[in-house]
N, C-alpha and C. Protein backbone atom coordinates (compact mmCIF):
# COMPACT_ATOMS: atom_id res chain seq x y z
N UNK A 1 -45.83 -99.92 -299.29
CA UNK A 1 -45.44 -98.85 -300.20
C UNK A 1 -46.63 -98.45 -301.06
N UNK A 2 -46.37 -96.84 -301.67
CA UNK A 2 -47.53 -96.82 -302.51
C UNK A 2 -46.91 -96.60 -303.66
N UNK A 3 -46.99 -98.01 -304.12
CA UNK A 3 -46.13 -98.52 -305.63
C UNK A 3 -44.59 -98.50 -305.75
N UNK A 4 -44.07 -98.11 -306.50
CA UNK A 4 -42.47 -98.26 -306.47
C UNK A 4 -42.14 -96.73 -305.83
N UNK A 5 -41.12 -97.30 -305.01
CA UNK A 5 -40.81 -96.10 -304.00
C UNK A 5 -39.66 -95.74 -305.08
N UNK A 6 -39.13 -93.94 -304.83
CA UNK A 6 -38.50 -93.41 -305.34
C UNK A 6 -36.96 -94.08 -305.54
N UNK A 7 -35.67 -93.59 -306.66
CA UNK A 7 -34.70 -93.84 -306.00
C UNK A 7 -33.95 -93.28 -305.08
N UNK A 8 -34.18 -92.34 -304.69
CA UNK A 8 -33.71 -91.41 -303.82
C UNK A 8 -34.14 -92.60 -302.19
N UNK A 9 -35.75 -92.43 -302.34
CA UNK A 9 -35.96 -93.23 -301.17
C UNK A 9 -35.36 -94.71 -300.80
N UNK A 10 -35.41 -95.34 -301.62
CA UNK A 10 -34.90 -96.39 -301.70
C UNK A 10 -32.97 -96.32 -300.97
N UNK A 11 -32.29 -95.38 -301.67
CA UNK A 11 -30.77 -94.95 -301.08
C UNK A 11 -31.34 -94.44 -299.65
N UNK A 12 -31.83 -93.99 -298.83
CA UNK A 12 -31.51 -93.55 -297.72
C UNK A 12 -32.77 -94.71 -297.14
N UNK A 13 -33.90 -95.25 -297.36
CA UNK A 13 -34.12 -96.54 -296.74
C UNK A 13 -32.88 -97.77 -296.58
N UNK A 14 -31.53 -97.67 -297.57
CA UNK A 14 -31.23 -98.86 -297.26
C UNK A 14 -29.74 -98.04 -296.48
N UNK A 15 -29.50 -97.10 -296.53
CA UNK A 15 -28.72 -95.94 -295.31
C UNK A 15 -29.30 -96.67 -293.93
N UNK A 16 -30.58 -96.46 -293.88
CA UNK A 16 -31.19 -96.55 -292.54
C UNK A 16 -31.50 -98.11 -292.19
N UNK A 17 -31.28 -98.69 -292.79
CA UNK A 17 -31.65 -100.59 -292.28
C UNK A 17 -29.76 -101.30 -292.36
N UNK A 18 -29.18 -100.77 -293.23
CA UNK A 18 -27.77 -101.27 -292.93
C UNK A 18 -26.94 -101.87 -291.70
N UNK A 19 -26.99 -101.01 -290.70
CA UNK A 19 -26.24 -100.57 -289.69
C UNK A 19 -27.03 -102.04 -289.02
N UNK A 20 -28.76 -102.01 -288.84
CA UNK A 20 -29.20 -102.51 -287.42
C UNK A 20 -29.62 -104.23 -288.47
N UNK A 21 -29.28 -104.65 -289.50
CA UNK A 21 -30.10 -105.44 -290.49
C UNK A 21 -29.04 -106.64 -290.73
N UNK A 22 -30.04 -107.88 -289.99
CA UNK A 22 -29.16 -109.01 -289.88
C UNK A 22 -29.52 -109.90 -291.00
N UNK A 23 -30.41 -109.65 -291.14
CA UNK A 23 -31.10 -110.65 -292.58
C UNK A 23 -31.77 -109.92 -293.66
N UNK A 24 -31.91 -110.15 -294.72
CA UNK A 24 -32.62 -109.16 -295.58
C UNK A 24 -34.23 -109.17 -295.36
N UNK A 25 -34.62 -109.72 -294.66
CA UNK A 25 -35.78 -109.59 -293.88
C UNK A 25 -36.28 -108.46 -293.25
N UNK A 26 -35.07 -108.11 -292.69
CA UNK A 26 -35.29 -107.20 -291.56
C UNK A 26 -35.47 -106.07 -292.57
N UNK A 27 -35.23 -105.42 -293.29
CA UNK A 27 -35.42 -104.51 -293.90
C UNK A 27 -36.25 -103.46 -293.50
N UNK A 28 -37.78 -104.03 -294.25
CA UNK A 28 -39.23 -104.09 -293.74
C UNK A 28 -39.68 -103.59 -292.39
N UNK A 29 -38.78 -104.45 -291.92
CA UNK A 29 -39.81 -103.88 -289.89
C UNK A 29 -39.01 -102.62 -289.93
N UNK A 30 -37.03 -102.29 -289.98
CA UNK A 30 -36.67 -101.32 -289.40
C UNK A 30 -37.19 -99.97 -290.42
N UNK A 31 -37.71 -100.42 -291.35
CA UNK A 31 -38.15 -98.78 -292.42
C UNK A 31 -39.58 -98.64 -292.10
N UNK A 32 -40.66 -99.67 -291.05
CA UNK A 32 -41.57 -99.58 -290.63
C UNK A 32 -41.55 -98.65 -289.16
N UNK A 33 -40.08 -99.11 -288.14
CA UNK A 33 -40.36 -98.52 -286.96
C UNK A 33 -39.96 -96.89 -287.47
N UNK A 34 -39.04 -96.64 -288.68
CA UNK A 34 -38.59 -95.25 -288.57
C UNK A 34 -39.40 -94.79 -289.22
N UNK A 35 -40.09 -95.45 -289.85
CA UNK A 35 -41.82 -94.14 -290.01
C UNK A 35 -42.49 -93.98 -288.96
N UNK A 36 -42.94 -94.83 -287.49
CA UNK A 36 -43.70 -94.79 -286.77
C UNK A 36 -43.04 -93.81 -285.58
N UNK A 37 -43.77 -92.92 -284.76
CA UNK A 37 -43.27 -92.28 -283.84
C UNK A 37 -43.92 -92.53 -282.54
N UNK A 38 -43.17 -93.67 -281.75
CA UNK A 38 -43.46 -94.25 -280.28
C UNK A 38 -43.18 -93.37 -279.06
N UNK A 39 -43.34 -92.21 -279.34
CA UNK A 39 -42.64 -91.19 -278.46
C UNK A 39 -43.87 -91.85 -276.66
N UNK A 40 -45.12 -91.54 -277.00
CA UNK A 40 -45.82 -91.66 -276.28
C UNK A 40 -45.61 -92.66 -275.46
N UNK A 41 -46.07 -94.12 -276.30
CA UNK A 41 -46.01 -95.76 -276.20
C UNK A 41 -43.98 -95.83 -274.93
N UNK A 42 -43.71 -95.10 -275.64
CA UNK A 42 -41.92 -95.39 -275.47
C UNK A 42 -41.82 -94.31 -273.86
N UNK A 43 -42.47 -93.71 -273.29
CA UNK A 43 -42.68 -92.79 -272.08
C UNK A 43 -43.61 -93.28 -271.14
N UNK A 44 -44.35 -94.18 -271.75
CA UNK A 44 -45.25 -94.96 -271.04
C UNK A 44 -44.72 -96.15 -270.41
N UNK A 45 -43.89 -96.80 -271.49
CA UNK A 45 -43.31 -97.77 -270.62
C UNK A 45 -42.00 -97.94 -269.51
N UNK A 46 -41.74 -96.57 -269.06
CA UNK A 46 -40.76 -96.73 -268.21
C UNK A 46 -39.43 -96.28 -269.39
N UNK A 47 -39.46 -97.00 -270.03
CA UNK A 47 -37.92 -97.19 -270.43
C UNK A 47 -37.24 -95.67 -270.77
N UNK A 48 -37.91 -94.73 -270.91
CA UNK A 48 -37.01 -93.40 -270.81
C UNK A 48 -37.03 -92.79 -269.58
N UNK A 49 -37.67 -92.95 -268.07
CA UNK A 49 -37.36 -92.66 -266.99
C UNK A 49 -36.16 -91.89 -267.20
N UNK A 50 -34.96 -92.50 -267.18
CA UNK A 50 -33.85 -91.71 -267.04
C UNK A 50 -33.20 -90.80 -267.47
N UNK A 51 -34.10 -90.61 -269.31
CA UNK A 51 -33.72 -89.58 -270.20
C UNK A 51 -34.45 -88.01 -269.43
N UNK A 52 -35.80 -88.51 -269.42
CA UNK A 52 -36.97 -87.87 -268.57
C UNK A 52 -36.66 -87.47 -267.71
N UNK A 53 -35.82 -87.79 -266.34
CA UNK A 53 -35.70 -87.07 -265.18
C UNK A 53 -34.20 -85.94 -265.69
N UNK A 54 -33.65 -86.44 -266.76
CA UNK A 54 -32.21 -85.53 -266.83
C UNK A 54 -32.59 -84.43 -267.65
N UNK A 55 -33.73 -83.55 -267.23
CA UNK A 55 -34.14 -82.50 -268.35
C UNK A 55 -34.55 -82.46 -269.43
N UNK A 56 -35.17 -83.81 -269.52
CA UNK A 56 -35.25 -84.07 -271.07
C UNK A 56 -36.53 -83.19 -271.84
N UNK A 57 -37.30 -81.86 -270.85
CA UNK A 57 -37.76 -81.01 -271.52
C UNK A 57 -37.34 -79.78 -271.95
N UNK A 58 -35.92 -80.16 -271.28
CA UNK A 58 -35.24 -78.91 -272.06
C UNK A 58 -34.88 -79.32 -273.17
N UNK A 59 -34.87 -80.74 -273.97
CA UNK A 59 -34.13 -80.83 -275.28
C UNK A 59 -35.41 -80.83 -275.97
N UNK A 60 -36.20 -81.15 -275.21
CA UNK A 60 -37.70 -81.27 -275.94
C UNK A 60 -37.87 -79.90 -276.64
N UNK A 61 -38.34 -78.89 -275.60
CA UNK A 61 -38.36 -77.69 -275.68
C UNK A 61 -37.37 -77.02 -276.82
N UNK A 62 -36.09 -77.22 -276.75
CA UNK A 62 -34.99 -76.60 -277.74
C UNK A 62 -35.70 -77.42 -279.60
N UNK A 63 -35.89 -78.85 -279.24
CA UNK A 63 -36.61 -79.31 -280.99
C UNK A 63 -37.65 -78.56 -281.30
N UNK A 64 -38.75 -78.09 -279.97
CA UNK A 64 -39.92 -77.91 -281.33
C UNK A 64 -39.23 -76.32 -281.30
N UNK A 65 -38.79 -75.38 -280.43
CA UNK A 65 -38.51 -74.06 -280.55
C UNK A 65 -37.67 -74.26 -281.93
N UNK A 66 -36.67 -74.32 -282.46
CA UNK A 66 -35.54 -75.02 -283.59
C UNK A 66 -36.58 -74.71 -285.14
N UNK A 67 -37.70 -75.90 -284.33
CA UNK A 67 -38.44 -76.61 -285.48
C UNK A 67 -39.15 -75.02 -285.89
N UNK A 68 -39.81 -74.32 -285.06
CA UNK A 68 -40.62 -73.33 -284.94
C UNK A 68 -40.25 -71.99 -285.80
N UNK A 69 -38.76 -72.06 -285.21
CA UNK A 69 -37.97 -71.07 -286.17
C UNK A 69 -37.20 -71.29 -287.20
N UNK A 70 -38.09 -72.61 -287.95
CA UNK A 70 -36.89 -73.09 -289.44
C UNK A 70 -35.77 -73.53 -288.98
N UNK A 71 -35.22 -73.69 -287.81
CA UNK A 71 -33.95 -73.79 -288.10
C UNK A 71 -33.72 -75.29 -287.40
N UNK A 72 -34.14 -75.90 -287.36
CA UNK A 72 -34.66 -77.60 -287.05
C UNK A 72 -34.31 -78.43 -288.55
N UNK A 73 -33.16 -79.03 -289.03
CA UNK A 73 -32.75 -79.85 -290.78
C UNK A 73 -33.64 -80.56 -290.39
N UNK A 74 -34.75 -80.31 -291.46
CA UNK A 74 -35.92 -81.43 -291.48
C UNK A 74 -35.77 -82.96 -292.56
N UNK A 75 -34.12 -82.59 -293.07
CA UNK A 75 -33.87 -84.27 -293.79
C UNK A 75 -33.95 -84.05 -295.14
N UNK A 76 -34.61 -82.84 -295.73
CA UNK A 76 -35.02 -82.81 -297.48
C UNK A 76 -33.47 -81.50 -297.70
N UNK A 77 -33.22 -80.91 -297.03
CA UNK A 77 -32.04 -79.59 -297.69
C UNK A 77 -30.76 -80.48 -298.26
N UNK A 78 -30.29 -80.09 -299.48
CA UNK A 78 -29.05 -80.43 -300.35
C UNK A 78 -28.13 -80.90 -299.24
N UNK A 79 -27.63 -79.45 -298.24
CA UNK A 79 -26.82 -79.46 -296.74
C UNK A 79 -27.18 -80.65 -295.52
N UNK A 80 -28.14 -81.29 -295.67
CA UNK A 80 -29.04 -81.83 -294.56
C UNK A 80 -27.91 -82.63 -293.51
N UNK A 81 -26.84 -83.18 -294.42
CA UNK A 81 -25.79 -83.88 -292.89
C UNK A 81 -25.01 -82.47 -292.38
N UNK A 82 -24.25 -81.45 -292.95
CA UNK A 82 -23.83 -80.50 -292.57
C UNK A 82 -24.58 -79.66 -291.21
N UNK A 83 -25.91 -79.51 -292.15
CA UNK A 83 -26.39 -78.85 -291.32
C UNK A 83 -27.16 -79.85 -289.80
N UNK A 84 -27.65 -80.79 -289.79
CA UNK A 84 -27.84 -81.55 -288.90
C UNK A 84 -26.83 -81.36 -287.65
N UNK A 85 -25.31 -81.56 -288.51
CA UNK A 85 -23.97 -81.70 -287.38
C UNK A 85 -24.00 -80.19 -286.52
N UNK A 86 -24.57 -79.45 -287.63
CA UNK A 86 -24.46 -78.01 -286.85
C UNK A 86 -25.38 -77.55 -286.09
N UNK A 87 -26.35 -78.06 -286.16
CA UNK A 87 -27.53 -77.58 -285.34
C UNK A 87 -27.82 -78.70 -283.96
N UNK A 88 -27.13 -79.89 -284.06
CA UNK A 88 -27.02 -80.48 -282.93
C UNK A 88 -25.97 -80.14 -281.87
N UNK A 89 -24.60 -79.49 -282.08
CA UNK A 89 -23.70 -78.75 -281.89
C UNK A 89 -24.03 -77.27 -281.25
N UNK A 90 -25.09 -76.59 -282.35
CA UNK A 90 -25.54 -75.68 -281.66
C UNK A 90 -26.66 -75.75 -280.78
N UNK A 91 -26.85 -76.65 -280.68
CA UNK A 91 -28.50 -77.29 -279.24
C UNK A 91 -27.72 -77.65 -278.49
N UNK A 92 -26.92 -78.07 -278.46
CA UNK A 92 -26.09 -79.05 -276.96
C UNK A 92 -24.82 -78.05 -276.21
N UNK A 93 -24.72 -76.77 -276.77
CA UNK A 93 -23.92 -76.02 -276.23
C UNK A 93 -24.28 -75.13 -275.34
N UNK A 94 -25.58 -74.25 -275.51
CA UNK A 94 -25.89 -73.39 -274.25
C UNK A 94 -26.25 -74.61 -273.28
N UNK A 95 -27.38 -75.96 -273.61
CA UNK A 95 -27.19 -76.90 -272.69
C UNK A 95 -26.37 -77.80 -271.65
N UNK A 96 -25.59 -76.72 -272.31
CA UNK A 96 -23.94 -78.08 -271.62
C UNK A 96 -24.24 -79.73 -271.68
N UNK A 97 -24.59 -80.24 -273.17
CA UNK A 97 -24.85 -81.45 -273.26
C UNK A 97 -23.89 -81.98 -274.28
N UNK A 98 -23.46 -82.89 -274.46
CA UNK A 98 -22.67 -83.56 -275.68
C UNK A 98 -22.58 -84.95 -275.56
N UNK A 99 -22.31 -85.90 -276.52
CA UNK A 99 -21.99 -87.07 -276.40
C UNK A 99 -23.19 -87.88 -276.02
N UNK A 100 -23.97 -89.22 -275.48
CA UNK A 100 -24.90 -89.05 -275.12
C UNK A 100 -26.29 -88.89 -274.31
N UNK A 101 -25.41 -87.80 -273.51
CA UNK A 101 -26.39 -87.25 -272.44
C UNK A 101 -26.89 -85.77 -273.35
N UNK A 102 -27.05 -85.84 -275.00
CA UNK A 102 -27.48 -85.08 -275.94
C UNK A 102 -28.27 -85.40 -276.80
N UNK A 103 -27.21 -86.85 -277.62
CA UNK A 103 -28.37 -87.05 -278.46
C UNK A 103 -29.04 -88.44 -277.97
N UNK A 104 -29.11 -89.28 -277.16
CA UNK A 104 -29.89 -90.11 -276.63
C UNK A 104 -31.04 -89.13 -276.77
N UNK A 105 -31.65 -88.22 -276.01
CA UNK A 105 -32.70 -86.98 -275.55
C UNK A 105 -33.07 -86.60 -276.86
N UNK A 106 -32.27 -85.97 -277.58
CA UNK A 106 -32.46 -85.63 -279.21
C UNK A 106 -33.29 -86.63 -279.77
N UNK A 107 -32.76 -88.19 -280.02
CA UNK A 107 -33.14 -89.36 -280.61
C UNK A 107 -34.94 -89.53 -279.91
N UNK A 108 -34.93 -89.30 -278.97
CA UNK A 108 -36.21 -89.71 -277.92
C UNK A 108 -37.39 -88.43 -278.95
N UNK A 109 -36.75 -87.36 -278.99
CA UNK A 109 -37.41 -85.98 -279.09
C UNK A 109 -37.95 -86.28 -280.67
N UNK A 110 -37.25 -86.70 -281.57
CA UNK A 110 -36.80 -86.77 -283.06
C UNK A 110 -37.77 -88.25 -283.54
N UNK A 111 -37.29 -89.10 -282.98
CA UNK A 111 -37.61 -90.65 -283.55
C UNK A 111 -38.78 -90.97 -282.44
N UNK A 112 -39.25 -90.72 -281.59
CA UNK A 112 -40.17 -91.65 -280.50
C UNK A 112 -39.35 -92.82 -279.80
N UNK A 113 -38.07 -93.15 -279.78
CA UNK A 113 -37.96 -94.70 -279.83
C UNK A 113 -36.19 -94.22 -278.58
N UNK A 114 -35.88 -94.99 -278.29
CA UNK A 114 -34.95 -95.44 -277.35
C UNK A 114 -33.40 -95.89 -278.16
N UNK A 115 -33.83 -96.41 -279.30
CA UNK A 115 -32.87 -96.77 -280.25
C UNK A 115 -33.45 -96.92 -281.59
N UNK A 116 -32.51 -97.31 -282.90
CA UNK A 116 -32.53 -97.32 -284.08
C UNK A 116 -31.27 -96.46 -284.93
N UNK A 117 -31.85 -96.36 -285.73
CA UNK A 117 -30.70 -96.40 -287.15
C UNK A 117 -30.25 -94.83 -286.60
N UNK A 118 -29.86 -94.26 -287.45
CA UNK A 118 -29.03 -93.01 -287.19
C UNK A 118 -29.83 -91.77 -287.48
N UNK A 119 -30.12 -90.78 -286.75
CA UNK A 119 -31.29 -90.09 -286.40
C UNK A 119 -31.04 -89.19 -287.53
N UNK A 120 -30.27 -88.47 -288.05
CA UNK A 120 -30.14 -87.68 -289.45
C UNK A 120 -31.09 -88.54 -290.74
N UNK A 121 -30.25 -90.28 -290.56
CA UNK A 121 -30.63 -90.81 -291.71
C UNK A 121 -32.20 -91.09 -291.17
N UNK A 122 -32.91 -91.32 -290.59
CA UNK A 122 -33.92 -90.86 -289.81
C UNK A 122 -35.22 -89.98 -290.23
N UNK A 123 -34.21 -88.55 -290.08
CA UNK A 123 -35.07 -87.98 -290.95
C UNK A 123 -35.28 -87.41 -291.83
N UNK A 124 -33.96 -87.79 -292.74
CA UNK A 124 -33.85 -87.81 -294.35
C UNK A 124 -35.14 -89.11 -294.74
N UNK A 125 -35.28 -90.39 -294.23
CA UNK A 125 -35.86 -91.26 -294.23
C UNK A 125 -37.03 -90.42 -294.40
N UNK A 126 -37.88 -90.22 -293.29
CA UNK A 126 -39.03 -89.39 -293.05
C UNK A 126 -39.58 -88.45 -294.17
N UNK A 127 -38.90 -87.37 -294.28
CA UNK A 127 -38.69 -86.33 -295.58
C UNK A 127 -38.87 -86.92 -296.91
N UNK A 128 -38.73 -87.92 -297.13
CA UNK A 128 -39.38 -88.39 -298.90
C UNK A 128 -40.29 -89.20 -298.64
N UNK A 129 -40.82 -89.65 -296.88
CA UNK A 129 -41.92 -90.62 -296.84
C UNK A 129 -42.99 -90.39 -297.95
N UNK A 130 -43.94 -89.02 -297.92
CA UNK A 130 -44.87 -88.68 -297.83
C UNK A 130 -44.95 -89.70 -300.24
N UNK A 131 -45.88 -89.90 -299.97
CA UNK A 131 -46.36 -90.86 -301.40
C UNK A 131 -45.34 -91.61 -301.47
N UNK A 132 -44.16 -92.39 -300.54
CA UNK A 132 -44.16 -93.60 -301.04
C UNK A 132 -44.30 -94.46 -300.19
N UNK A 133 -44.96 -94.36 -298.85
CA UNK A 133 -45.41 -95.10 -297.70
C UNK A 133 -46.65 -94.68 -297.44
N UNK A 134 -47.51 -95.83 -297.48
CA UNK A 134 -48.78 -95.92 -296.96
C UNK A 134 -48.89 -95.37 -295.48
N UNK A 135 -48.22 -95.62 -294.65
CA UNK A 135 -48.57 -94.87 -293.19
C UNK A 135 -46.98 -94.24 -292.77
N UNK A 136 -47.02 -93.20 -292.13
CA UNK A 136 -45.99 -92.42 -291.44
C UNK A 136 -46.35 -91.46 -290.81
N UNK A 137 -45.54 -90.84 -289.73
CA UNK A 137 -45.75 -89.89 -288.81
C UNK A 137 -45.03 -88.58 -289.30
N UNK A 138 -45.31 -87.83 -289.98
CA UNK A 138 -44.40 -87.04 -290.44
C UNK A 138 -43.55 -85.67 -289.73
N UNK A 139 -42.86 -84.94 -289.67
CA UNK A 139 -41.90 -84.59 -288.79
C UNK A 139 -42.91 -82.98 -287.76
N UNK A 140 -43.73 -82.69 -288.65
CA UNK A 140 -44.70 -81.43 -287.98
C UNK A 140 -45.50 -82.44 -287.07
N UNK A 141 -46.04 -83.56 -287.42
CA UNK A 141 -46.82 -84.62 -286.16
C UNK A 141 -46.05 -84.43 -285.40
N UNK A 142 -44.81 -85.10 -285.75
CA UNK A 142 -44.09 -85.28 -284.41
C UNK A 142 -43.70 -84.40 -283.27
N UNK A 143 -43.23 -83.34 -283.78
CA UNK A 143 -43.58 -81.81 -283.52
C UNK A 143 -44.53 -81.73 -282.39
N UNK A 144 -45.89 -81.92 -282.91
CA UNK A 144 -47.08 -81.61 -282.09
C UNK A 144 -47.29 -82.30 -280.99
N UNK A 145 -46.73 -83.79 -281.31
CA UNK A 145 -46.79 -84.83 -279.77
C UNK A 145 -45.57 -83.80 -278.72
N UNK A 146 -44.19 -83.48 -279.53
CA UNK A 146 -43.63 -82.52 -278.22
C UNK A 146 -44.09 -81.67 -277.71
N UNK A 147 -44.83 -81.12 -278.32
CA UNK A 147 -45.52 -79.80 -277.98
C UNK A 147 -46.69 -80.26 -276.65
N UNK A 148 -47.01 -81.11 -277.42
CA UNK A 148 -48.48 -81.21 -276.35
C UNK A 148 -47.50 -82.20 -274.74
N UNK A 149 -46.92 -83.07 -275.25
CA UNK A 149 -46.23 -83.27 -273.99
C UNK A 149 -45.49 -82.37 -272.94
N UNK A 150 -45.06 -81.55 -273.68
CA UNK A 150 -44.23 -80.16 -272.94
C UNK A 150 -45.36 -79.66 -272.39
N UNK A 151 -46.67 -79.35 -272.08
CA UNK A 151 -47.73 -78.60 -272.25
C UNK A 151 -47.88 -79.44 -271.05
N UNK A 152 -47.81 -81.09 -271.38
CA UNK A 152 -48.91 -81.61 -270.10
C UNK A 152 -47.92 -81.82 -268.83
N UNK A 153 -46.63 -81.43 -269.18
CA UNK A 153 -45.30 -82.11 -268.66
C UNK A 153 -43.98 -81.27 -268.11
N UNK A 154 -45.18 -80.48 -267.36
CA UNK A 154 -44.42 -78.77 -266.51
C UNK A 154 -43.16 -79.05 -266.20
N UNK A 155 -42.04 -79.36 -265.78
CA UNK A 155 -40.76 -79.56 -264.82
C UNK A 155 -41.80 -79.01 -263.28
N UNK A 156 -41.05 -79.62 -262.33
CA UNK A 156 -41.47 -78.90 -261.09
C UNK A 156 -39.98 -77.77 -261.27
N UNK A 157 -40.72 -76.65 -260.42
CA UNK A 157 -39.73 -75.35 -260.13
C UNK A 157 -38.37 -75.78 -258.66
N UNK A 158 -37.68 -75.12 -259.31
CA UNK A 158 -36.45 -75.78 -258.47
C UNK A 158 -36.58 -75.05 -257.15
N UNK A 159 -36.17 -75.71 -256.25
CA UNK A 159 -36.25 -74.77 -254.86
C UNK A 159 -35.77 -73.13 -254.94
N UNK A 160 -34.37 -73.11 -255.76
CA UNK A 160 -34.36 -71.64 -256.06
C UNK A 160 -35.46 -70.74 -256.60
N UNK A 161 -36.16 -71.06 -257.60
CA UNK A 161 -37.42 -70.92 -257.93
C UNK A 161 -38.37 -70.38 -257.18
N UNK A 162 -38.62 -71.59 -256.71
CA UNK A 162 -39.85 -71.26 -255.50
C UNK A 162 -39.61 -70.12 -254.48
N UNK A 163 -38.54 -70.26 -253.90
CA UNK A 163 -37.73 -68.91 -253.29
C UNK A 163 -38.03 -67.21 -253.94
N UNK A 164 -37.82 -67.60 -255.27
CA UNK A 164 -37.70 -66.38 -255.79
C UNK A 164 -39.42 -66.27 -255.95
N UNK A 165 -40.54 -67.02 -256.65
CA UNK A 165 -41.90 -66.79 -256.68
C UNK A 165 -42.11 -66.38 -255.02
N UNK A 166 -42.03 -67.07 -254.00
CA UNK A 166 -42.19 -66.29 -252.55
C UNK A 166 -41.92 -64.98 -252.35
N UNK A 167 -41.27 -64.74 -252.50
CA UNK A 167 -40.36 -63.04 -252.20
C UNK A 167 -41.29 -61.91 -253.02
């Protein structure tokens, strides 16, 4: 920390270690992994294969577009659970996604990580990082790793596709 963290921060750090926190120990590591963004590290090792092959650049694609046009709850607005519920609601509907073949992909897109605390409290967490944590990834970084992954990380074109580029 850099010195006494806020009280604000402090209420949604202990939001976010509750749920996964078996000892008061744990505290510490889980308000360490939800500053860090393993998006990369966490694609490298296999373990999202399966998020990855189910379109997972279309949810990619829908966060930073969202993010691009303001309309991405970045965790600091008065509304921030309201609006969170609504804007995940409104991402998972032209997708035909819900439940979680939505926000598993969301969580991947949002946090870097496969699991953890609850992705709103997440990035309410994130949103008051900035002066009271010595290191964090903050939510425009994170941003930029989708971006540049979407960039290096074409989809192949579906046979209909290709059909239609032929013609």
């Amino acid at each position: 920390f850099e010195g006494d963290p806020s009280d604000a921060f402090v209420q949604v750090a202990v939001a976010n270690t509750q749920e996964k926190m078996e000892l008061v120990t744990d505290a510490a590591s889980i308000v360490s992994s939800v500053m860090d963004f393993p998006f990369e590290a966490t694609v490298a090792s296999g373990d999202a294969a399966e998020l990855l092959e189910d379109s997972f650049h279309e949810i990619a694609q829908a966060v930073v577009d969202s993010f691009d046009a303001g309309e991405l709850p970045v965790g600091s607005e008065e509304d921030f659970d309201a609006r969170w519920k609504a804007w995940i609601k409104a991402t998972g509907k032209p997708l035909k996604r819900k439940g979680k073949r939505l926000f598993h992909p969301v969580r991947l897109a949002v946090t870097g990580a496969m699991s953890g605390p609850d992705i709103g409290a997440q990035l309410k967490l994130v949103s008051l990082a900035d002066g009271q944590v010595k290191s964090f990834v903050p939510l425009e970084q994170r941003i930029d790793v989708l971006r540049t992954w979407l960039t290096e990380n074409q989809p192949a074109p579906s046979a209909e596709e290709e059909v239609v580029a032929e013609n």
